[in-house]
N, C-alpha and C. Protein backbone atom coordinates (compact mmCIF):
# COMPACT_ATOMS: atom_id res chain seq x y z
N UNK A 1 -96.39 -120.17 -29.20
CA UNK A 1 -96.94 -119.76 -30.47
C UNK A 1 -95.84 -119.34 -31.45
N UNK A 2 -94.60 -118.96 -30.86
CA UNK A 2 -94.07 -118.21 -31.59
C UNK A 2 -92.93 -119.57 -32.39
N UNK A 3 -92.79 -120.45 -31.94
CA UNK A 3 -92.03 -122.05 -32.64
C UNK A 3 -92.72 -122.20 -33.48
N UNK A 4 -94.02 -122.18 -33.73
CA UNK A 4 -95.29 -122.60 -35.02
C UNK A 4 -94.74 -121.67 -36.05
N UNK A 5 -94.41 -120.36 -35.92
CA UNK A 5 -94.54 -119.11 -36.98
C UNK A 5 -93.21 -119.19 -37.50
N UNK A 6 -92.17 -119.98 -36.84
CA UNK A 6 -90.41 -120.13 -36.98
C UNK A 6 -90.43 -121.05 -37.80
N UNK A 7 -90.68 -122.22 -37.31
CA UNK A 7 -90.67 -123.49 -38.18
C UNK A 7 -90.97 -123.27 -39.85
N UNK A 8 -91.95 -122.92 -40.13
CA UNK A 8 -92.21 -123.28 -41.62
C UNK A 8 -91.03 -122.12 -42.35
N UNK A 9 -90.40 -120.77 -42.07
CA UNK A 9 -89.78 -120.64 -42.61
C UNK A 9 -88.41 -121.10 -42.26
N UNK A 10 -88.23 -121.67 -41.80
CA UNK A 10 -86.74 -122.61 -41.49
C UNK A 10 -86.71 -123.64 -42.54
N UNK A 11 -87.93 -124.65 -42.69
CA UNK A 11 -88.02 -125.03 -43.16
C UNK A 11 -87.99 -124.97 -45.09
N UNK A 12 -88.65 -123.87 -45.43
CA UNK A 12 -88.16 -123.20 -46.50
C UNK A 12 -87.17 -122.99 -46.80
N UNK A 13 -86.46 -122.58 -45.83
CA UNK A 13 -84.84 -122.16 -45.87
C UNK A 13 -84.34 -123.30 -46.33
N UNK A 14 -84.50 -124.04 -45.39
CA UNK A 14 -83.38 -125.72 -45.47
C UNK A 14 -83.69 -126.20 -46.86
N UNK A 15 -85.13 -125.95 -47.58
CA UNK A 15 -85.45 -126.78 -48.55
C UNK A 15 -85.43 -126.26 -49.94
N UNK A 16 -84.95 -124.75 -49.98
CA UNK A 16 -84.16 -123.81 -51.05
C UNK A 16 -82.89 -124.21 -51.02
N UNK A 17 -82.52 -124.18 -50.01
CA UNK A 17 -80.81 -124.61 -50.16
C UNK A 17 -80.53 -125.97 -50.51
N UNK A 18 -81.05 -127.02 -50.13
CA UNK A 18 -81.01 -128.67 -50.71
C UNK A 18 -81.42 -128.15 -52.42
N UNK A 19 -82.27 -128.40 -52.80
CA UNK A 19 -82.76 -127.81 -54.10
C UNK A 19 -81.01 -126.93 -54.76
N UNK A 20 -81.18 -125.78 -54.25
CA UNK A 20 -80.04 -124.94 -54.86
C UNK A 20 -78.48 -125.50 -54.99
N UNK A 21 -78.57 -126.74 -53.95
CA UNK A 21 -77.31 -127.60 -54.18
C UNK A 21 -77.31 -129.10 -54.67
N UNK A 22 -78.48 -129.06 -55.82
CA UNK A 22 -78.19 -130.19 -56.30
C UNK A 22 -77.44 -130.12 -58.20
N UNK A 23 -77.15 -130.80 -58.46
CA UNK A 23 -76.77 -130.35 -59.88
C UNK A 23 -78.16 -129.94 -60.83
N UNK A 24 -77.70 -129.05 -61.76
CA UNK A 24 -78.89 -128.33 -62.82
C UNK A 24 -79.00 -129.86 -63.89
N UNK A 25 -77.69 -130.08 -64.17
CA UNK A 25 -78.15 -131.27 -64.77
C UNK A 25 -77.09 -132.51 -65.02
N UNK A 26 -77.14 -133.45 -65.35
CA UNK A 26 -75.98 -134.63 -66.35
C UNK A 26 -75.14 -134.27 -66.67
N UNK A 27 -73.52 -134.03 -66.14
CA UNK A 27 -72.68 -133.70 -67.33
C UNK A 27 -72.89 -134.86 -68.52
N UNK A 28 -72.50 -133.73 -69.61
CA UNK A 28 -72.65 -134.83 -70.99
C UNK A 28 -70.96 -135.13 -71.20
N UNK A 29 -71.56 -135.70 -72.30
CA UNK A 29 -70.27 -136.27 -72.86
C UNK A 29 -70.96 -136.82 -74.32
N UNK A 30 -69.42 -136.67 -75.23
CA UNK A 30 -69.87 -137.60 -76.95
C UNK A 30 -68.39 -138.23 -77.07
N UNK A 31 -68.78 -139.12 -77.62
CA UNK A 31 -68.13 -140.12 -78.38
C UNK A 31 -67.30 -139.74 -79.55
N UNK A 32 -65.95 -140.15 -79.68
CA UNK A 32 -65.12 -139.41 -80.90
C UNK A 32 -64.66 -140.71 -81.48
N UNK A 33 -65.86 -140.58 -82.44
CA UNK A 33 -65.79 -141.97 -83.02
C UNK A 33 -64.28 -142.09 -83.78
N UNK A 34 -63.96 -141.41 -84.81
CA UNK A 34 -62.64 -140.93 -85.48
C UNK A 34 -61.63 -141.78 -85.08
N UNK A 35 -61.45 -140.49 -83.38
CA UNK A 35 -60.09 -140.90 -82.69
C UNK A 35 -60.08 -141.97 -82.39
N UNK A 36 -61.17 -142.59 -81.77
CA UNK A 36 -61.04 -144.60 -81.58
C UNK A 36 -60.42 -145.23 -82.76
N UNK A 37 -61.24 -144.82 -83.74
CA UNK A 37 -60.56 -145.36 -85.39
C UNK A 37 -58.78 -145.68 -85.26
N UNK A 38 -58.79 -143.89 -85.16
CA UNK A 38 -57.15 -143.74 -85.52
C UNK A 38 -56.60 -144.45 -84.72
N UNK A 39 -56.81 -144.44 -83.04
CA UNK A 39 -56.25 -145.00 -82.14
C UNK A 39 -55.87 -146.41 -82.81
N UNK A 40 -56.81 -147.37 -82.91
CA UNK A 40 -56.60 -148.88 -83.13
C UNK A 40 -55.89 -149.18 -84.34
N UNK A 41 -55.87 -148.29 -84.92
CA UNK A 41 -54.74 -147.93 -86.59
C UNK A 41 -53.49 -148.07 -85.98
N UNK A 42 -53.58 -147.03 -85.09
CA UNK A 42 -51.66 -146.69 -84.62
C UNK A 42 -51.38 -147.36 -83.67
N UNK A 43 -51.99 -147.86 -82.73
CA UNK A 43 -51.93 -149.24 -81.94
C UNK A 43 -51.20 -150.33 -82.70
N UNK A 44 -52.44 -150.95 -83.87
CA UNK A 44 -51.91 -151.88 -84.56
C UNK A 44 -50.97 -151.69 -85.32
N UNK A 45 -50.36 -150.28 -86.03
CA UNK A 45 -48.84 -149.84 -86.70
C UNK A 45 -47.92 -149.94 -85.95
N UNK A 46 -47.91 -149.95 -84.70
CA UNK A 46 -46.72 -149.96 -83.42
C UNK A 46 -46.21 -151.72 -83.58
N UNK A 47 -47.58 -152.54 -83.46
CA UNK A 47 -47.56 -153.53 -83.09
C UNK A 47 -46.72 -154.24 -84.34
N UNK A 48 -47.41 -154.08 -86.11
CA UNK A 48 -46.84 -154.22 -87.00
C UNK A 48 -45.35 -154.16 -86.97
N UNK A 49 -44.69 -152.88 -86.40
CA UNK A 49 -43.18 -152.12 -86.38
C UNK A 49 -42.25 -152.81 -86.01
N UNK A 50 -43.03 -153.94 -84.72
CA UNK A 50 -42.23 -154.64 -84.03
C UNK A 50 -42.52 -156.10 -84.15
N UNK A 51 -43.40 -156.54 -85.10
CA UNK A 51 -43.79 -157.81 -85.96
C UNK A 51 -44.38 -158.61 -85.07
N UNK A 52 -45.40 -157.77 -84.69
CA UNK A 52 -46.54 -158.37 -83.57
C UNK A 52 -48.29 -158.63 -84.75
N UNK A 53 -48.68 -159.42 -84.23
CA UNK A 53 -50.41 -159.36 -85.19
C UNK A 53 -51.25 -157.99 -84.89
N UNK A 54 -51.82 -158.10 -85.80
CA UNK A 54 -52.81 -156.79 -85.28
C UNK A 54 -53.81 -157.33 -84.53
N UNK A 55 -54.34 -156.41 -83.88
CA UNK A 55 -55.24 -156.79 -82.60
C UNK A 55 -56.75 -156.53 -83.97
N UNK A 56 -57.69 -157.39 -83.30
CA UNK A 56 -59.28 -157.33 -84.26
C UNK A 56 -59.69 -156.83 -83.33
N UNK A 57 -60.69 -155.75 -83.88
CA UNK A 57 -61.55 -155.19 -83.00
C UNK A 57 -62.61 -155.79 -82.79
N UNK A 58 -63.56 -155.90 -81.74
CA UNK A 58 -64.56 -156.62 -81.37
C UNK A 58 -65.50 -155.81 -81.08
N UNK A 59 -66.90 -155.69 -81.39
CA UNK A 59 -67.94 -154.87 -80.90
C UNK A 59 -67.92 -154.84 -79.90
N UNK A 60 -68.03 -156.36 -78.86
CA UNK A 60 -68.44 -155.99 -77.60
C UNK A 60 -67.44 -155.34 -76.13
N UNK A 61 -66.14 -155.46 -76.64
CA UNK A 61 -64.96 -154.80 -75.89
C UNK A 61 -65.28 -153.72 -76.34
N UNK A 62 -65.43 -152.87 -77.65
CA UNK A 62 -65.55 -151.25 -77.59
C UNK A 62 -66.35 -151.31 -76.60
N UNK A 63 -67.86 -151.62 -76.80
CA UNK A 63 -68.73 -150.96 -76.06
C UNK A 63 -68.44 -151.07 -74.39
N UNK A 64 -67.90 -152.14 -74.18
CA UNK A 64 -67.08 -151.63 -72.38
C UNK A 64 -66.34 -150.58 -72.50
N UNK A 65 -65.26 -150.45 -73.56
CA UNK A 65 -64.32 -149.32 -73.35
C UNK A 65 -65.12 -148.25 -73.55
N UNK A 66 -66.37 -147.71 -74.45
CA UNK A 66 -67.03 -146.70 -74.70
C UNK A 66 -67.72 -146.36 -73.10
N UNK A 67 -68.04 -147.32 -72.58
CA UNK A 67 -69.04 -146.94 -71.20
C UNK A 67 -68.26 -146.44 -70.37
N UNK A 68 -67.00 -147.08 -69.78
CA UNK A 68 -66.18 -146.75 -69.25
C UNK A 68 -65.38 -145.39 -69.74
N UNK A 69 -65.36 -145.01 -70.74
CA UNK A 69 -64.68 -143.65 -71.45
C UNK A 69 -66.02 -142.68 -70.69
N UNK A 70 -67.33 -142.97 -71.23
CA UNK A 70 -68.35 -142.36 -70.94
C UNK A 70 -68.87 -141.96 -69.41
N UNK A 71 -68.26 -142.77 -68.78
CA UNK A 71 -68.54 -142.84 -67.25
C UNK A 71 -67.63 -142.13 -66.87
N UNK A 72 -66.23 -141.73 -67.06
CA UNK A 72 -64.98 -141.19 -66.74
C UNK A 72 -65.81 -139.54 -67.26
N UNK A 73 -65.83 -140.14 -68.13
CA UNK A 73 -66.60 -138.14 -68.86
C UNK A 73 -67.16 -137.36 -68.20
N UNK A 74 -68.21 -138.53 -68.01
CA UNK A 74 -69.32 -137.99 -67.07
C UNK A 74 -69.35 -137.36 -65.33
N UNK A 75 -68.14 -137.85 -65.10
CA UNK A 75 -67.92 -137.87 -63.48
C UNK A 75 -68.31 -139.27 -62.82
N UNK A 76 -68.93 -139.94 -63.73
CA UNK A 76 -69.40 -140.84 -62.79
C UNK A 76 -68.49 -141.82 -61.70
N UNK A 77 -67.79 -141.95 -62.70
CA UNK A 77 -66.50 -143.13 -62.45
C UNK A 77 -65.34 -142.22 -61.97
N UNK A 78 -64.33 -142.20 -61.04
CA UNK A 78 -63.46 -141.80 -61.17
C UNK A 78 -62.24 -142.02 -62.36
N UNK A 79 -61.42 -141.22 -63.06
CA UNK A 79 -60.80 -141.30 -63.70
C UNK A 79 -59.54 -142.51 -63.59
N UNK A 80 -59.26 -143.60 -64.30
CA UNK A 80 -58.74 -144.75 -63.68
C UNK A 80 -59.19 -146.11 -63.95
N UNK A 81 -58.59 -147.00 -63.61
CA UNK A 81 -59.40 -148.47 -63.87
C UNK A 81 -60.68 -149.11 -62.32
N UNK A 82 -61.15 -147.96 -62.17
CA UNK A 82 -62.50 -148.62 -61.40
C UNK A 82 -63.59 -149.06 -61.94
N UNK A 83 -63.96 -150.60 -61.44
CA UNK A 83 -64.90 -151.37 -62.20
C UNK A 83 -64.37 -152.24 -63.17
N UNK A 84 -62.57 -151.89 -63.30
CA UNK A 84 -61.99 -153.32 -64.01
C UNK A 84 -62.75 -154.33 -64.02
N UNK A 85 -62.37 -154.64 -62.79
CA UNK A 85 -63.06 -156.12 -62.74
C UNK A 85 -64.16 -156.64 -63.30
N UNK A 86 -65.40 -155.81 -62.73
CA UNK A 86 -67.02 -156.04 -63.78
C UNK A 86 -66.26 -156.44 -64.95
N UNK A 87 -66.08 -155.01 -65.80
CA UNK A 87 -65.77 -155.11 -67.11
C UNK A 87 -65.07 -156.48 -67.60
N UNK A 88 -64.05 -156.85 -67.50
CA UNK A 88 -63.68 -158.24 -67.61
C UNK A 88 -64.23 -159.18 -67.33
N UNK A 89 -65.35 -159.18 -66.94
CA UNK A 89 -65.81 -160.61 -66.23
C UNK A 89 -66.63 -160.61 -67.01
N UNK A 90 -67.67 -159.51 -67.54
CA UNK A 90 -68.46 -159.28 -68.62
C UNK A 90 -67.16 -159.91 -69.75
N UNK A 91 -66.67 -159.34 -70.20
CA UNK A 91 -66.04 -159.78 -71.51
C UNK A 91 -66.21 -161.56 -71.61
N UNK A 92 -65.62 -162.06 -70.16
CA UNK A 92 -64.83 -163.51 -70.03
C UNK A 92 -66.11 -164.16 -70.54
N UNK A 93 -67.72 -163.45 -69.51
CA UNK A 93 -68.90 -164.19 -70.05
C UNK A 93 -69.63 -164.17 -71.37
N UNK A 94 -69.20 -163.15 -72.09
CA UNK A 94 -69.42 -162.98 -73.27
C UNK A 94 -68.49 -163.62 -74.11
N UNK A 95 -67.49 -163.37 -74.20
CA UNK A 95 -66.23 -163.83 -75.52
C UNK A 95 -65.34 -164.84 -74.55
N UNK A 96 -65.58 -165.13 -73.67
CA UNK A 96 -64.43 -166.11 -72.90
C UNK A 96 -63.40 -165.87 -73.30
N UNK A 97 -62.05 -166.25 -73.18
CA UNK A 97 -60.90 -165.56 -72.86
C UNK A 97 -60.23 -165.86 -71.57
N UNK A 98 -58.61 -165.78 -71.67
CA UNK A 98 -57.83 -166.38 -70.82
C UNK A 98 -57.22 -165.10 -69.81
N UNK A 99 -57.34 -163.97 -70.51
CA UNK A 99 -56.50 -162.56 -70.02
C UNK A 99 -57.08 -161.33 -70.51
N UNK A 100 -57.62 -160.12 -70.04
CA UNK A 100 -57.93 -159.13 -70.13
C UNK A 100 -56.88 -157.71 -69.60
N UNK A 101 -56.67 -156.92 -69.77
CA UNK A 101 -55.68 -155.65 -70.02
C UNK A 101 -56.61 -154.23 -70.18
N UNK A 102 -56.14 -153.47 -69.58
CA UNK A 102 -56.71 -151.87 -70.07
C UNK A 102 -55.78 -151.06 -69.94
N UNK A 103 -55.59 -150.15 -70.57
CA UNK A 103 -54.84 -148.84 -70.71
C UNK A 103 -56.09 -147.42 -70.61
N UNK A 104 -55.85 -146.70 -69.59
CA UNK A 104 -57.08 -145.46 -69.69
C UNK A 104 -55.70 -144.30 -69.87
N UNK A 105 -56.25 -143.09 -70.98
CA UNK A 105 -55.79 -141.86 -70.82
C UNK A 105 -56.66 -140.86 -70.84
N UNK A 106 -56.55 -139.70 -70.28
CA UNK A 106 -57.07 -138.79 -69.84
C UNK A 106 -56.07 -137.19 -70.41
N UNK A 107 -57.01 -136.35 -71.18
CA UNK A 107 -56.11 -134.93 -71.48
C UNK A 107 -56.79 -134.38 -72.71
N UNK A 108 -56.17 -133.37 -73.06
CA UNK A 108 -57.02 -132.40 -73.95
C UNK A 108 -55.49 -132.32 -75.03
N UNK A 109 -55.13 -133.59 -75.17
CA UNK A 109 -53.63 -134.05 -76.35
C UNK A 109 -54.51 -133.42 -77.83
N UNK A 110 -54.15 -133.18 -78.79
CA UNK A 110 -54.30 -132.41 -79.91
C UNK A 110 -55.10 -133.54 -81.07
N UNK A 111 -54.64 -134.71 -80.82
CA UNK A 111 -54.99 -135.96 -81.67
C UNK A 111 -54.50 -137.28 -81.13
N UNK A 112 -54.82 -138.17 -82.03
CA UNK A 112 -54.87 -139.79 -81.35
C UNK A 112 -53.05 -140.18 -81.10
N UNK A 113 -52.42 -139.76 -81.78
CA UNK A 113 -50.82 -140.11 -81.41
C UNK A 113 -50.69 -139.98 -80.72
N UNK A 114 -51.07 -138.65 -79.99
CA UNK A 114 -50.36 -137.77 -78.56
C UNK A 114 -50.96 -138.95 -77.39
N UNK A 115 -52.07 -139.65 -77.28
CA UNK A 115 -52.29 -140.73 -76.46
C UNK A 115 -51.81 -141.82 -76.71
N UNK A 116 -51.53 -142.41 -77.91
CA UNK A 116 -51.16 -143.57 -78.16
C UNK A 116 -49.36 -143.63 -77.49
N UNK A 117 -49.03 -142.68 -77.85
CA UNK A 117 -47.35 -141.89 -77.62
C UNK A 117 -47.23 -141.70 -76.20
N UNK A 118 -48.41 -141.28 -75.55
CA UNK A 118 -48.09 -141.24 -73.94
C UNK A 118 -48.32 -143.08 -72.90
N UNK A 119 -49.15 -143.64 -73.91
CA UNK A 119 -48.78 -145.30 -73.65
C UNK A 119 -47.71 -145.57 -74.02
N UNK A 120 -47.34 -145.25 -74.96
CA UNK A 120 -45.71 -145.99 -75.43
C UNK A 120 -44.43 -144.99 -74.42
N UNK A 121 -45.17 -144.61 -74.12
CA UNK A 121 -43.87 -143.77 -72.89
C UNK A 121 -43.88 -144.25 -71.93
N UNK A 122 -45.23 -145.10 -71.32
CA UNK A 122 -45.16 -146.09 -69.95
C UNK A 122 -45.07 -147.25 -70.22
N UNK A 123 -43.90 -147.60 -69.32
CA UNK A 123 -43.71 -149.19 -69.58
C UNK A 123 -45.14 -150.52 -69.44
N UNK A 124 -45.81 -149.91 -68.28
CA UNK A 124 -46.86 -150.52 -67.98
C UNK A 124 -48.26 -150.51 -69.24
N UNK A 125 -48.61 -149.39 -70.05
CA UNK A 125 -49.31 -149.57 -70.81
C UNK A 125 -48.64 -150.15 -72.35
N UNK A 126 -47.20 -149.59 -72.24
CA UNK A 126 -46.93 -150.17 -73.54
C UNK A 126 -46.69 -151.80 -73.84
N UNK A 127 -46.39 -152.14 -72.08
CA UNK A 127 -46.64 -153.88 -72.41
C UNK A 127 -47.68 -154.25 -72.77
N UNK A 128 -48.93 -153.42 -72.38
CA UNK A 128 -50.19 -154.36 -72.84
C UNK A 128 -50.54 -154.31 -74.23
N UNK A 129 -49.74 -152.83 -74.70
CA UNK A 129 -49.62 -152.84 -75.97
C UNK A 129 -49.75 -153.82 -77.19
N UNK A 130 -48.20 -154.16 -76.40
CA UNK A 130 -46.92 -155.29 -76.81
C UNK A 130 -47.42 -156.77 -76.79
N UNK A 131 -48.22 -156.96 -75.61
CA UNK A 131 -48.68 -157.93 -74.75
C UNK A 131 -49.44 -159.32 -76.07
N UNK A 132 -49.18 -160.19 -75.79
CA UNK A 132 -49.66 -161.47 -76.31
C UNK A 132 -50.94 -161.55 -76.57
N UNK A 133 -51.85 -160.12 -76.64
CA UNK A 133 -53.18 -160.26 -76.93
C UNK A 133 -53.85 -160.02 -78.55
N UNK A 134 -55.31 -161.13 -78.28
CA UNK A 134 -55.41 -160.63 -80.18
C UNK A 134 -56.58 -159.87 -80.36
N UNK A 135 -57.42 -159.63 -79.73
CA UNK A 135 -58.48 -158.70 -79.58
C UNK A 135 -58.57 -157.34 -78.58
N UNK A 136 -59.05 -156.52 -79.42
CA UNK A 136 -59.50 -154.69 -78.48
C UNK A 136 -60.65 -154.09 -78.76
N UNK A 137 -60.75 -153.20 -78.02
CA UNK A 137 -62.26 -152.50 -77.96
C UNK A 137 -61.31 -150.88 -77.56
N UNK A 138 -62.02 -150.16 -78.07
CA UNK A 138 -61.64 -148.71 -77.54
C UNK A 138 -62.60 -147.59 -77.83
N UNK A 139 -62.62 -146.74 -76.49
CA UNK A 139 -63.75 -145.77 -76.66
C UNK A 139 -63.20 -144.64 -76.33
N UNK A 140 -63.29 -143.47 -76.53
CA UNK A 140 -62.58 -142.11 -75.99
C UNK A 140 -63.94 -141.27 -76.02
N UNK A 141 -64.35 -140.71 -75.15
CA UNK A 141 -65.55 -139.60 -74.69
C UNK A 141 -64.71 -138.24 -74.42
N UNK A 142 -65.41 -137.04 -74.93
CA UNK A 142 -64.88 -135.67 -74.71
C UNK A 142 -66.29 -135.49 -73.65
N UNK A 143 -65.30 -134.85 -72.87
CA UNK A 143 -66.45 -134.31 -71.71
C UNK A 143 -66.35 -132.57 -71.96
N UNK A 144 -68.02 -132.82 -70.93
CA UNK A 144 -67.63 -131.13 -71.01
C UNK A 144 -66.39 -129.95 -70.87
N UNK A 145 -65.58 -130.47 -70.38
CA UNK A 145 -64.10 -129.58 -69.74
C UNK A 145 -63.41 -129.56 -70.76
N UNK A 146 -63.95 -130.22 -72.19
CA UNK A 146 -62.67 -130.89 -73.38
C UNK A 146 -61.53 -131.78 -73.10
N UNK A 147 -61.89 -132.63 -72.31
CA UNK A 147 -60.80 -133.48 -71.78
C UNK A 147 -61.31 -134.46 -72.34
N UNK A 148 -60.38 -135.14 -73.28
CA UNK A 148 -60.74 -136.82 -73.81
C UNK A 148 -59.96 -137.77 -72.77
N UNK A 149 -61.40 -138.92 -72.45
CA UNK A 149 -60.92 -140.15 -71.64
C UNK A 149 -60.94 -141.00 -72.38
N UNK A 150 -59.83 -142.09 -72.89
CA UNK A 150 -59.44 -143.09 -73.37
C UNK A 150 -59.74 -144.34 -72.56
N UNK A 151 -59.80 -145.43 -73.54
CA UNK A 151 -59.94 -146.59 -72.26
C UNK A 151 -59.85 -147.50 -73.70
N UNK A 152 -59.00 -148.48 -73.57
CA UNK A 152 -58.57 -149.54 -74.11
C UNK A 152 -58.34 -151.04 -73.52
N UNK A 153 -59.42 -151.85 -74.08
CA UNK A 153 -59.04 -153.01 -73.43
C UNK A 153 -58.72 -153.87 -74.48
N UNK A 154 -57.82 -154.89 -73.69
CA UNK A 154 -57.01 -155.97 -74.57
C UNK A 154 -57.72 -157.86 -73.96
N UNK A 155 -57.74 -158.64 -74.95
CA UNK A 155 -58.55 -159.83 -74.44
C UNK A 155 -57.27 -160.31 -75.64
N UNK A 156 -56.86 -161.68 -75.07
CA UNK A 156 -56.41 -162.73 -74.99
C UNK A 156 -57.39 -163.39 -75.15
N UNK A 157 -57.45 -164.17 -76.49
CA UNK A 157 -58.78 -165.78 -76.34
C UNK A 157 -58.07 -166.45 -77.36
N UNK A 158 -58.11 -167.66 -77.53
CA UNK A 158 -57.66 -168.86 -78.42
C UNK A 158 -58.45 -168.62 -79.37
């Protein structure tokens, strides 16, 4: 008799604590529309400096780089290029294209230079910079922590 009278509050127990350890809610995240602006300004002034074309922005590359900024925000994604691949393959089937590129930054930098400036400090993002491409998309999300995630992609198409 006395397992019958145990059980249901064990059970309570176990099922306050699942409950009490799930998240209250979504981290959020917004969109800084601005800094994307500036970004693809000073992108394309770098590129100008060194008598490269300016890259055209394309609706449908932001909106990968926006999801991917947004997903980084959010927790969803780890911070990084996970899900490259999707993302490009989406682009290739949408805009076709010979070569795709991303640059992600991550930090609570003061304004759009301080990221653009920490690509041009790595050799690896500043080639894609540099890189033989004529189209970009770029999205930067502030998450709750105030940390802006950057994400820039570059497409190559004839």
């Amino acid at each position: 008799m006395n397992k019958y009278i145990i059980i249901p509050p064990v059970v309570l127990f176990l099922s306050i604590c699942i409950i009490s350890c799930e998240k209250d809610r979504e981290a959020s995240a917004t969109i800084l529309w601005g800094m994307e602006q500036e970004i693809y300004e000073l992108v394309n002034d770098h590129r100008d400096s060194i008598g490269l074309p300016a890259l055209v922005l394309d609706s449908f590359i932001v909106e990968e780089a926006r999801n991917h900024s947004l997903n980084m925000a959010k927790g969803i994604t780890p911070f990084g290029h996970d899900g490259f691949n999707e993302r490009a393959g989406r682009i290739f089937s949408e805009l076709g294209g010979e070569v795709v590129g991303e640059n992600v930054a991550k930090g609570n930098y003061p304004d759009a230079w301080s990221y653009v400036n920490s690509w041009l400090n790595s050799p690896s993002h500043k080639e894609n910079i540099e890189k033989d491409y004529n189209y970009t998309g770029i999205g930067v999300a502030k998450a709750d922590n105030n940390y802006n995630y950057c994400t820039q992609i570059f497409l190559k198409k004839q």
